[in-house]
PDB file of N, CA and C in Angstrom:
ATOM      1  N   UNK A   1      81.195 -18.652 227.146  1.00  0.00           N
ATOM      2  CA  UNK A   1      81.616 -19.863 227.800  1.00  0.00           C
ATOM      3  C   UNK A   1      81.687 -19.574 229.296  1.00  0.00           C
ATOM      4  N   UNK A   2      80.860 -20.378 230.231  1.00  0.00           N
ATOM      5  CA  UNK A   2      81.426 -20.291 231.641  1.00  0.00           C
ATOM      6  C   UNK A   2      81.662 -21.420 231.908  1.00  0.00           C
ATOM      7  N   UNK A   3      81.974 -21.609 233.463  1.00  0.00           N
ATOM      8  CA  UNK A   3      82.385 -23.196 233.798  1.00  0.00           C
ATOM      9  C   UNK A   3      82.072 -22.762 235.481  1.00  0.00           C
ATOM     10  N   UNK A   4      81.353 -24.111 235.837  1.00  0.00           N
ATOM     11  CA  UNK A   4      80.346 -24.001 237.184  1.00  0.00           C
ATOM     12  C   UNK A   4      81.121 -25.330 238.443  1.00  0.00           C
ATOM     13  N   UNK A   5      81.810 -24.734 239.247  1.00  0.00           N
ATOM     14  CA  UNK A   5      82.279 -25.499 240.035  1.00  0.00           C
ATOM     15  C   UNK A   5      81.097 -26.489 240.796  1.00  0.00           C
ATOM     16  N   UNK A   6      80.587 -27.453 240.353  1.00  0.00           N
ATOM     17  CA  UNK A   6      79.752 -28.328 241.179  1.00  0.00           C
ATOM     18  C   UNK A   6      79.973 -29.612 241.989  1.00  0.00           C
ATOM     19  N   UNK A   7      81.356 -29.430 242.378  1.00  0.00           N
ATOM     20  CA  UNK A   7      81.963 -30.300 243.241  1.00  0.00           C
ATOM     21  C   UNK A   7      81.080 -30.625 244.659  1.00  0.00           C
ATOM     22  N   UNK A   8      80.609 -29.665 245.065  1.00  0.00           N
ATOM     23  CA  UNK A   8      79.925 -29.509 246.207  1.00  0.00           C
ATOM     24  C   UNK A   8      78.392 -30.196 245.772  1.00  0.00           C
ATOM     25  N   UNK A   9      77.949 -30.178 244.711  1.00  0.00           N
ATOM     26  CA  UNK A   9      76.587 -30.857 244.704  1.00  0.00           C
ATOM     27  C   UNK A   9      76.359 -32.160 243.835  1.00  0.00           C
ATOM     28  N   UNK A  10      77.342 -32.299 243.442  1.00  0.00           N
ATOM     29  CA  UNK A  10      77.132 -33.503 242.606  1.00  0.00           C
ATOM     30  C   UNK A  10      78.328 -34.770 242.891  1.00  0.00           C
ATOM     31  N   UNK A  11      78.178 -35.742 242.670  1.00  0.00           N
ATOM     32  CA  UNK A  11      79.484 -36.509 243.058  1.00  0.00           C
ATOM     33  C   UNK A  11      80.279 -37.107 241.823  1.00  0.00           C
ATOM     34  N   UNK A  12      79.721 -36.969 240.839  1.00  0.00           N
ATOM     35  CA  UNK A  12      79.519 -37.144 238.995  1.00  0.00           C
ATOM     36  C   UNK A  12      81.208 -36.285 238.394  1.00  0.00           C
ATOM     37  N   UNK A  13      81.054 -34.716 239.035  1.00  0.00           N
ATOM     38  CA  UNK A  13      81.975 -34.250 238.088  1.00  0.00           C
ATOM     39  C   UNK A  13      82.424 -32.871 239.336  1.00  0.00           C
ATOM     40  N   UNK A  14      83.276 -32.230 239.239  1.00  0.00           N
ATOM     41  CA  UNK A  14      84.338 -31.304 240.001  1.00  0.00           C
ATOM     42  C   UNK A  14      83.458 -29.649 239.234  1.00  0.00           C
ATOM     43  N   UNK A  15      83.906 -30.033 237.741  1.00  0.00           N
ATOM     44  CA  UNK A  15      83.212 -28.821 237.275  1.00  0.00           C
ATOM     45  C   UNK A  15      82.721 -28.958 235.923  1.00  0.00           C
ATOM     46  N   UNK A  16      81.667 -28.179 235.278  1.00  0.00           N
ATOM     47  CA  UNK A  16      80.748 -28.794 234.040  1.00  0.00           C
ATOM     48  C   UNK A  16      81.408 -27.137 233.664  1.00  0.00           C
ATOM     49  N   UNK A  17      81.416 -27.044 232.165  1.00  0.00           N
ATOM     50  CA  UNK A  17      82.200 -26.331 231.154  1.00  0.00           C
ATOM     51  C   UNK A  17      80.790 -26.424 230.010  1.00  0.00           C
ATOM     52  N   UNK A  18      80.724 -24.621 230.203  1.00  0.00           N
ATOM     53  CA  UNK A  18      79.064 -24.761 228.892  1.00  0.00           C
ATOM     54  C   UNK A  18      79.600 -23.559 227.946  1.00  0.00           C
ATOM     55  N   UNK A  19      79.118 -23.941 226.922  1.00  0.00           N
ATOM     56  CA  UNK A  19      79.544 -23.387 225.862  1.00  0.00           C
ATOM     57  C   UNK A  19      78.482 -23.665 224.893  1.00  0.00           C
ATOM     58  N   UNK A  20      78.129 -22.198 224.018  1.00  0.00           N
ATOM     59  CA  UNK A  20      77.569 -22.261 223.436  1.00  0.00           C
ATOM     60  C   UNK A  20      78.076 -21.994 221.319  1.00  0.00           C
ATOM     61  N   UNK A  21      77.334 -23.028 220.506  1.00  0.00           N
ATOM     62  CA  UNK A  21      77.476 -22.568 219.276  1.00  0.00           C
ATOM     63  C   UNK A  21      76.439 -22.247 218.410  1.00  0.00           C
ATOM     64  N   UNK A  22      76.375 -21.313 217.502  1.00  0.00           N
ATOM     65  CA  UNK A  22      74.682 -20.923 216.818  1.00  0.00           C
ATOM     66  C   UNK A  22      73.993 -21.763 215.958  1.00  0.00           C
ATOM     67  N   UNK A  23      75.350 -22.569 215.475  1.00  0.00           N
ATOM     68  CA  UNK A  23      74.089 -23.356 214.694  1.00  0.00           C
ATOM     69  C   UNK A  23      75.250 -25.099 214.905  1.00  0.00           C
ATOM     70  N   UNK A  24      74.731 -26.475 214.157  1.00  0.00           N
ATOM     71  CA  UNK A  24      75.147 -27.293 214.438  1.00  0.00           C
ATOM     72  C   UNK A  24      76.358 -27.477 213.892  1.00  0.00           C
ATOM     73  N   UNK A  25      76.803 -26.646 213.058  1.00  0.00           N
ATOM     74  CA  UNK A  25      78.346 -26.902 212.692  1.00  0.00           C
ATOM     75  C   UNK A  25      79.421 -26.788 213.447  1.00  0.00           C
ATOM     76  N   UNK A  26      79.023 -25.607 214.107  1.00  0.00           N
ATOM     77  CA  UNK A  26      79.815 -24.605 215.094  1.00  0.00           C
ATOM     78  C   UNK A  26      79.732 -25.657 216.595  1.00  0.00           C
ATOM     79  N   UNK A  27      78.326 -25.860 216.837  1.00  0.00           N
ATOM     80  CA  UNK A  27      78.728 -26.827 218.056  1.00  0.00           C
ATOM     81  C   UNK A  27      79.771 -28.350 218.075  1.00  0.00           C
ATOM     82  N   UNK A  28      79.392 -28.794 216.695  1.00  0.00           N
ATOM     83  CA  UNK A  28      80.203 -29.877 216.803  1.00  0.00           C
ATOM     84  C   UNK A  28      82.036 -29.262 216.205  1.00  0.00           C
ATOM     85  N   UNK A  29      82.312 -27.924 215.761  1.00  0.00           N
ATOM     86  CA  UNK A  29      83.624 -27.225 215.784  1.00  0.00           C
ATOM     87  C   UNK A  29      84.275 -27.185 217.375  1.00  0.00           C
ATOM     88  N   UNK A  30      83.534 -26.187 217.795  1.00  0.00           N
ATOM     89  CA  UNK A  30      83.787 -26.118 219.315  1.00  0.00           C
ATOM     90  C   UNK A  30      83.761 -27.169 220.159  1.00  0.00           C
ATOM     91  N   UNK A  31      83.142 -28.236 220.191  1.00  0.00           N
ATOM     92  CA  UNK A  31      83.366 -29.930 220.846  1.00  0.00           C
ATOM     93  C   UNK A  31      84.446 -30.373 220.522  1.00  0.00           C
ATOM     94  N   UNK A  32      84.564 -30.341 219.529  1.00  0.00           N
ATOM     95  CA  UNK A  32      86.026 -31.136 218.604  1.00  0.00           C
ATOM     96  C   UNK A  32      87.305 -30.026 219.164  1.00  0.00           C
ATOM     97  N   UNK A  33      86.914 -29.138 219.092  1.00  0.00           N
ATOM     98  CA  UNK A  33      88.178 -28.224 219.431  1.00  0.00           C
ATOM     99  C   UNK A  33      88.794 -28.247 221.045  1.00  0.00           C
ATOM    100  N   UNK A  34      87.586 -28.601 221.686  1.00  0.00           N
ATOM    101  CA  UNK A  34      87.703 -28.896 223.023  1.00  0.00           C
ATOM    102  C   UNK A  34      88.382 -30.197 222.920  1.00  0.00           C
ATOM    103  N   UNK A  35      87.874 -31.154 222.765  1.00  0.00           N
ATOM    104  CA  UNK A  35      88.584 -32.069 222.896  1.00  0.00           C
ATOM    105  C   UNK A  35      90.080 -32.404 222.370  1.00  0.00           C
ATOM    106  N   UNK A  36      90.256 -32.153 221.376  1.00  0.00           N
ATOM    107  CA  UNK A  36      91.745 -31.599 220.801  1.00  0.00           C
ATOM    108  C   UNK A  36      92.691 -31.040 221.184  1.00  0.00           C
ATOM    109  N   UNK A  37      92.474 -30.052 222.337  1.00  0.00           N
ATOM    110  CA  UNK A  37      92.888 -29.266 223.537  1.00  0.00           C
ATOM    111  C   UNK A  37      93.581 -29.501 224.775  1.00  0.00           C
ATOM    112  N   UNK A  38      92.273 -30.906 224.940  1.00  0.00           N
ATOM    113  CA  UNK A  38      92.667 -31.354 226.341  1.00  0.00           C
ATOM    114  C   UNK A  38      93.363 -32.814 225.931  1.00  0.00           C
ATOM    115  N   UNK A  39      93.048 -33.147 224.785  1.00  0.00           N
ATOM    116  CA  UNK A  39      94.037 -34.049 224.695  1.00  0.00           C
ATOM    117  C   UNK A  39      95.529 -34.023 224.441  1.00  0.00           C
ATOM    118  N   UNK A  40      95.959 -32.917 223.851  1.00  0.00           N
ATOM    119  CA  UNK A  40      97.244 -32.475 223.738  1.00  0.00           C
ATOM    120  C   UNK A  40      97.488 -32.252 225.114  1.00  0.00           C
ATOM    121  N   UNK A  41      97.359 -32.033 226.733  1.00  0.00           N
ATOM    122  CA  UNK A  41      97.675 -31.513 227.619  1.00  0.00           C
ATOM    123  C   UNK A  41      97.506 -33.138 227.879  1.00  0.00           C
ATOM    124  N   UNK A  42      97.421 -34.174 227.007  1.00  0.00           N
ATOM    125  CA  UNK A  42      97.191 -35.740 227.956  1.00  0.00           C
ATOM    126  C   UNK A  42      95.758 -36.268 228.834  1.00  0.00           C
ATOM    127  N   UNK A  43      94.773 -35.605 228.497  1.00  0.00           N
ATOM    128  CA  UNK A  43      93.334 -35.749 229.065  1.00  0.00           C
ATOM    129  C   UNK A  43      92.295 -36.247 228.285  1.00  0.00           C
ATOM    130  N   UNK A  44      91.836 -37.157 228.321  1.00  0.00           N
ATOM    131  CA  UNK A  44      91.150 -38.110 227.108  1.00  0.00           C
ATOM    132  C   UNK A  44      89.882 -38.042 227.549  1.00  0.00           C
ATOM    133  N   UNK A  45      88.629 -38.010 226.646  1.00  0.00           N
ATOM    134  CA  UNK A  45      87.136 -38.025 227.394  1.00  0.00           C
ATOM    135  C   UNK A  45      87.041 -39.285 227.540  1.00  0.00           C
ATOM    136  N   UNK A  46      86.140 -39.853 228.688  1.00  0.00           N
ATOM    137  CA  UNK A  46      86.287 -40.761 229.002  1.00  0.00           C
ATOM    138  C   UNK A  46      84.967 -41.356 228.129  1.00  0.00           C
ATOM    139  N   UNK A  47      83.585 -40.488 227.586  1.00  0.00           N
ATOM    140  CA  UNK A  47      82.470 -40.414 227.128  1.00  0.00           C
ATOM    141  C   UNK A  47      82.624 -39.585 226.518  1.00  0.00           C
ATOM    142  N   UNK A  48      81.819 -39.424 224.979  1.00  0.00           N
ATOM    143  CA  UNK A  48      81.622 -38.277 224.356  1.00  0.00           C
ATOM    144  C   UNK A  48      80.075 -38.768 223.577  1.00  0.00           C
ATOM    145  N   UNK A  49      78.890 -37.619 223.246  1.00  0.00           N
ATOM    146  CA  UNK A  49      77.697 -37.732 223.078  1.00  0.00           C
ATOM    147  C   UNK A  49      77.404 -36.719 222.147  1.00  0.00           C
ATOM    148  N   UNK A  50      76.504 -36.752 221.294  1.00  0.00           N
ATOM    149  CA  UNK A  50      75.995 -35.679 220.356  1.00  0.00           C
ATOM    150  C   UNK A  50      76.877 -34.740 219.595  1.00  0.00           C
ATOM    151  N   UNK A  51      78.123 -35.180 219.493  1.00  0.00           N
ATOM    152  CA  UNK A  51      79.424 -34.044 219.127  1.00  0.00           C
ATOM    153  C   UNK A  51      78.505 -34.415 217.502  1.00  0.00           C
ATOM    154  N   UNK A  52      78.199 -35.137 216.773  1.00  0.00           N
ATOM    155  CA  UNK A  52      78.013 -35.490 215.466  1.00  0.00           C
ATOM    156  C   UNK A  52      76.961 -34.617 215.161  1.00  0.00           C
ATOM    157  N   UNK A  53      76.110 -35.117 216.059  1.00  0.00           N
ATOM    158  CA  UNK A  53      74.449 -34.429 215.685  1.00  0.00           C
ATOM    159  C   UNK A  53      74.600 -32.934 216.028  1.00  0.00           C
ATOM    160  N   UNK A  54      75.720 -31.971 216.749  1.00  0.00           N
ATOM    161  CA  UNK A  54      75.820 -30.598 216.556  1.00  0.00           C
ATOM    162  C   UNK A  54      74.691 -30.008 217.459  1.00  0.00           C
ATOM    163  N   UNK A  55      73.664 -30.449 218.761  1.00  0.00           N
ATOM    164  CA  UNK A  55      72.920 -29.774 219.442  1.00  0.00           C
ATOM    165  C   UNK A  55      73.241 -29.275 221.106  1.00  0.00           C
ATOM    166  N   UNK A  56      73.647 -30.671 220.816  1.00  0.00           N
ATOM    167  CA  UNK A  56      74.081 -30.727 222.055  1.00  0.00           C
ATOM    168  C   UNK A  56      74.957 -32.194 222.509  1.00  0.00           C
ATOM    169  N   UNK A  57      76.392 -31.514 222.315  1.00  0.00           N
ATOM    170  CA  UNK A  57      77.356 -32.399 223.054  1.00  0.00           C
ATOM    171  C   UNK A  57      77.675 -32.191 224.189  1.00  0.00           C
ATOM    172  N   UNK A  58      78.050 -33.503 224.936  1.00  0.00           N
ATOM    173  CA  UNK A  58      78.151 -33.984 226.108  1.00  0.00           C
ATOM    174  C   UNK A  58      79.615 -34.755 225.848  1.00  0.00           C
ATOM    175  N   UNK A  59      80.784 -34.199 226.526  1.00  0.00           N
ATOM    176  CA  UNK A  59      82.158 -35.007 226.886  1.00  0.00           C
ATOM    177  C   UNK A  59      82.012 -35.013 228.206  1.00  0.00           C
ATOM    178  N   UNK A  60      82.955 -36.077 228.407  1.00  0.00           N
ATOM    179  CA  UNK A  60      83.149 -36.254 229.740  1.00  0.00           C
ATOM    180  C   UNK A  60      84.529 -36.810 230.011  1.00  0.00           C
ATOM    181  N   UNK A  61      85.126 -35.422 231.105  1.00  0.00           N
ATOM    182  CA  UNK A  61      86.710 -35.866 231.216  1.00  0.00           C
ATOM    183  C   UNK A  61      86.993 -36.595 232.448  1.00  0.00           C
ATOM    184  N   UNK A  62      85.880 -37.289 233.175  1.00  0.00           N
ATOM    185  CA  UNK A  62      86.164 -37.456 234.596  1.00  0.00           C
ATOM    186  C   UNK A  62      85.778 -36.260 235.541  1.00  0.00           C
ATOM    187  N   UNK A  63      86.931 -35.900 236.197  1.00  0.00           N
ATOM    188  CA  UNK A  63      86.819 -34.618 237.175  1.00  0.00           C
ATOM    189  C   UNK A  63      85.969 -33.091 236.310  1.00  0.00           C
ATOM    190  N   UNK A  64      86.154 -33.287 234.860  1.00  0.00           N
ATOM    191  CA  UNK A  64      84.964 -32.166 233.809  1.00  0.00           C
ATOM    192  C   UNK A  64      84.714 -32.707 233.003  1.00  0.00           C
ATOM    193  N   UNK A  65      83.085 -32.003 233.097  1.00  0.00           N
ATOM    194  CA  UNK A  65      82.229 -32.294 232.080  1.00  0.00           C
ATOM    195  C   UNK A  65      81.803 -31.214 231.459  1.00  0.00           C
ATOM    196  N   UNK A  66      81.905 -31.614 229.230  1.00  0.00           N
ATOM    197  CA  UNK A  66      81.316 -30.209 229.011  1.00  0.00           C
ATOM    198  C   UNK A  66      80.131 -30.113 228.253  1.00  0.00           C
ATOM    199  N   UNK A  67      79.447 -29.202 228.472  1.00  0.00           N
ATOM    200  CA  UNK A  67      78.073 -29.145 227.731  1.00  0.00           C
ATOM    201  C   UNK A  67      78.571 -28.142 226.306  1.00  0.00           C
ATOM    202  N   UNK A  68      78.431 -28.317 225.251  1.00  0.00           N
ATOM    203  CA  UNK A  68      78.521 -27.609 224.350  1.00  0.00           C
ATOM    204  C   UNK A  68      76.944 -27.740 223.343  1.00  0.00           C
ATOM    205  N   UNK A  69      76.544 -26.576 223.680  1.00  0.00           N
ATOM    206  CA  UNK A  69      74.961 -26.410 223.107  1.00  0.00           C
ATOM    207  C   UNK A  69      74.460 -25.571 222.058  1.00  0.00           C
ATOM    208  N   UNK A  70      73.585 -26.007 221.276  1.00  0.00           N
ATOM    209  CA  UNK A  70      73.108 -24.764 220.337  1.00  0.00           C
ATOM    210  C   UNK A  70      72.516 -23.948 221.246  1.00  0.00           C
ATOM    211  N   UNK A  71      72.421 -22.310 220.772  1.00  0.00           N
ATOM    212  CA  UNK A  71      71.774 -21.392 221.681  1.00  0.00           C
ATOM    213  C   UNK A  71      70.813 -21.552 221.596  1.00  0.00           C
ATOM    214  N   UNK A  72      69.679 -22.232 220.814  1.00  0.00           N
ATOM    215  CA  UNK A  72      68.096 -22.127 221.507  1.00  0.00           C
ATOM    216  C   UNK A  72      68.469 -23.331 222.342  1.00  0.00           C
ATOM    217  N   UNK A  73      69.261 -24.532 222.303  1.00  0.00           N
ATOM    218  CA  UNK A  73      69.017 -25.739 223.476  1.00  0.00           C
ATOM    219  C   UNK A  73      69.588 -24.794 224.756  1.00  0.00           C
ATOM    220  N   UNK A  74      70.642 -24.337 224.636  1.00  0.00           N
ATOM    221  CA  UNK A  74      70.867 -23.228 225.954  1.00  0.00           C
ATOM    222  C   UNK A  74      70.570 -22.365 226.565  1.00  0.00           C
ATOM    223  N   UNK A  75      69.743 -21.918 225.714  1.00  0.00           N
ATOM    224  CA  UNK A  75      68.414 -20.888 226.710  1.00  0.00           C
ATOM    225  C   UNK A  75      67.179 -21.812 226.709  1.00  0.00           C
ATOM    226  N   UNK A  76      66.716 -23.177 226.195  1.00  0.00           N
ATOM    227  CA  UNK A  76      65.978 -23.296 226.841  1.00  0.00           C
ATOM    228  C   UNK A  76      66.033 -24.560 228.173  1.00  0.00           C
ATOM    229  N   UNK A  77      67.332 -25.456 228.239  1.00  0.00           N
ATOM    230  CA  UNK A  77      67.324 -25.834 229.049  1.00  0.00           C
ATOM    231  C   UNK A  77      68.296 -24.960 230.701  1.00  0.00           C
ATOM    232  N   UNK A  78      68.790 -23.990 230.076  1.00  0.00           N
ATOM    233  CA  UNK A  78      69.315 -22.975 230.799  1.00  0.00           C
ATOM    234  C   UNK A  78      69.923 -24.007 232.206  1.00  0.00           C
ATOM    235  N   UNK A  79      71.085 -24.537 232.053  1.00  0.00           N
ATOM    236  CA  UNK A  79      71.456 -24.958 232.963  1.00  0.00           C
ATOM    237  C   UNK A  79      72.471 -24.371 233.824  1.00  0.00           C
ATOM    238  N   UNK A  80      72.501 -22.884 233.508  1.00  0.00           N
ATOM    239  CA  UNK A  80      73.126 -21.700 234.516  1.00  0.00           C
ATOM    240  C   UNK A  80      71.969 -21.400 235.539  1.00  0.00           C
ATOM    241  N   UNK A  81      70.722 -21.478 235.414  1.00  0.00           N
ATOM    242  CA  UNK A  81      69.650 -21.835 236.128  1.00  0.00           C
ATOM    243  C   UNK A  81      69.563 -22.609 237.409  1.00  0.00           C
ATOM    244  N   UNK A  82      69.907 -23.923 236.396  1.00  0.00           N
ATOM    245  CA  UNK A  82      69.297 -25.248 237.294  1.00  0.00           C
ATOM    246  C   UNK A  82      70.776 -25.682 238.288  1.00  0.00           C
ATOM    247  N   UNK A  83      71.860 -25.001 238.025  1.00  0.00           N
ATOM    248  CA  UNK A  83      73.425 -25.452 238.625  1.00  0.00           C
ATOM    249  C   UNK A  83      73.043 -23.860 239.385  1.00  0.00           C
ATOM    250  N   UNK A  84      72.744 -22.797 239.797  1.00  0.00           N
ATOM    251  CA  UNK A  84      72.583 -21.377 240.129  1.00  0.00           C
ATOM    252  C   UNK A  84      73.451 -20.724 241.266  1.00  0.00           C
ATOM    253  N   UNK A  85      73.032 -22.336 242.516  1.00  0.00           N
ATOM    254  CA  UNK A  85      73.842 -22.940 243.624  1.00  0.00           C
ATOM    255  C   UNK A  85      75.573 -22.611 243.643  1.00  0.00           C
ATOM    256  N   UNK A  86      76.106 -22.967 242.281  1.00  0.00           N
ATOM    257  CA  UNK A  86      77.172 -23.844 242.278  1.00  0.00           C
ATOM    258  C   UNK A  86      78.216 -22.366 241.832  1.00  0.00           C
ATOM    259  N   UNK A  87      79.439 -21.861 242.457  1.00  0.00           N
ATOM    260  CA  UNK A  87      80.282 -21.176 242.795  1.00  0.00           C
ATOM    261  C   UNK A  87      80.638 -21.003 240.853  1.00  0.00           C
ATOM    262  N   UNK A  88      80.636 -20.013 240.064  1.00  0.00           N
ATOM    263  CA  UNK A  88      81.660 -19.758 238.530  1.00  0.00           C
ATOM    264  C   UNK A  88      82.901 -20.138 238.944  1.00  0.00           C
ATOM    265  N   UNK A  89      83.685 -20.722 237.952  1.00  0.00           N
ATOM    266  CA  UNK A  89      85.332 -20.532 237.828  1.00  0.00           C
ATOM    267  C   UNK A  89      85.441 -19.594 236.788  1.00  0.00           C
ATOM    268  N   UNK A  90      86.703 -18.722 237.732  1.00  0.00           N
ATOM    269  CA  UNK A  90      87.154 -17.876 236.752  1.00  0.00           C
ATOM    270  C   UNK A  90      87.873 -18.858 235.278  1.00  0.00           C
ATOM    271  N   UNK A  91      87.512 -18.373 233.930  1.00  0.00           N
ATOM    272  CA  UNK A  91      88.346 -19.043 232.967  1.00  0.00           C
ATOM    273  C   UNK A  91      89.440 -18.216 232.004  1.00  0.00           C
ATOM    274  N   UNK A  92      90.531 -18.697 231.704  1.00  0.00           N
ATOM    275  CA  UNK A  92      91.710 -17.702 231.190  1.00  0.00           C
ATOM    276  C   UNK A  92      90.336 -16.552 229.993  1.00  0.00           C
ATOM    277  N   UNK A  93      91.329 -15.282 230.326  1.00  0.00           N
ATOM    278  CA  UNK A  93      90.312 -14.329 228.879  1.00  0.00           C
ATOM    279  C   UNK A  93      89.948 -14.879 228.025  1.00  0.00           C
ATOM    280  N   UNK A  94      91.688 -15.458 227.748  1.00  0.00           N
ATOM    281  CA  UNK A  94      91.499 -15.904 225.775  1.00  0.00           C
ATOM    282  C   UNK A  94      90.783 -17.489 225.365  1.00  0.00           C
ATOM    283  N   UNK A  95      89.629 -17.442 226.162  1.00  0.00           N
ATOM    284  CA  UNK A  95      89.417 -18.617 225.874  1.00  0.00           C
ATOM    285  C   UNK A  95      87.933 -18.016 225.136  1.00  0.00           C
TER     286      UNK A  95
END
């Protein structure tokens, strides 16, 4: 999991949160778990996309957005790549 401060290049979102799962169960586990997370802390997605279909979900909290991807969609749209620009946030260990 990293998370890409793109405050500076985009006007959309503060910081995008990518995470990867191996197959489609696991991505739509890890979406759901995310969201479950931030809603207990009071943070609601404002959008949520593909959490069902398990390839690639798309939430959206406002100020973050998270990509949660199967690993072949994440190595091949490699958007640690295409964001390359954009400063890492450090994220707690235990995450």
């Amino acid at each position: 999991m990293m998370a890409l401060d793109v405050s500076a290049q985009t006007p959309i979102a503060d910081v995008f949160l990518l995470a990867t799962g191996s197959n489609e169960r696991q991505v739509s586990a890890i979406a759901e778990a995310i969201e479950e997370a931030l809603l207990e802390t009071g943070v609601k997605a404002i959008r949520r996309e593909g959490v069902r279909e398990g390839r690639w979900a798309l939430m959206d909290f406002n100020d973050l957005i998270v990509h949660v991807m199967h690993q072949e969609d994440r190595a091949y749209y490699s958007l640690e790549r295409l964001w390359k620009d954009c400063p890492v946030v450090a994220l707690p260990a235990d995450l």
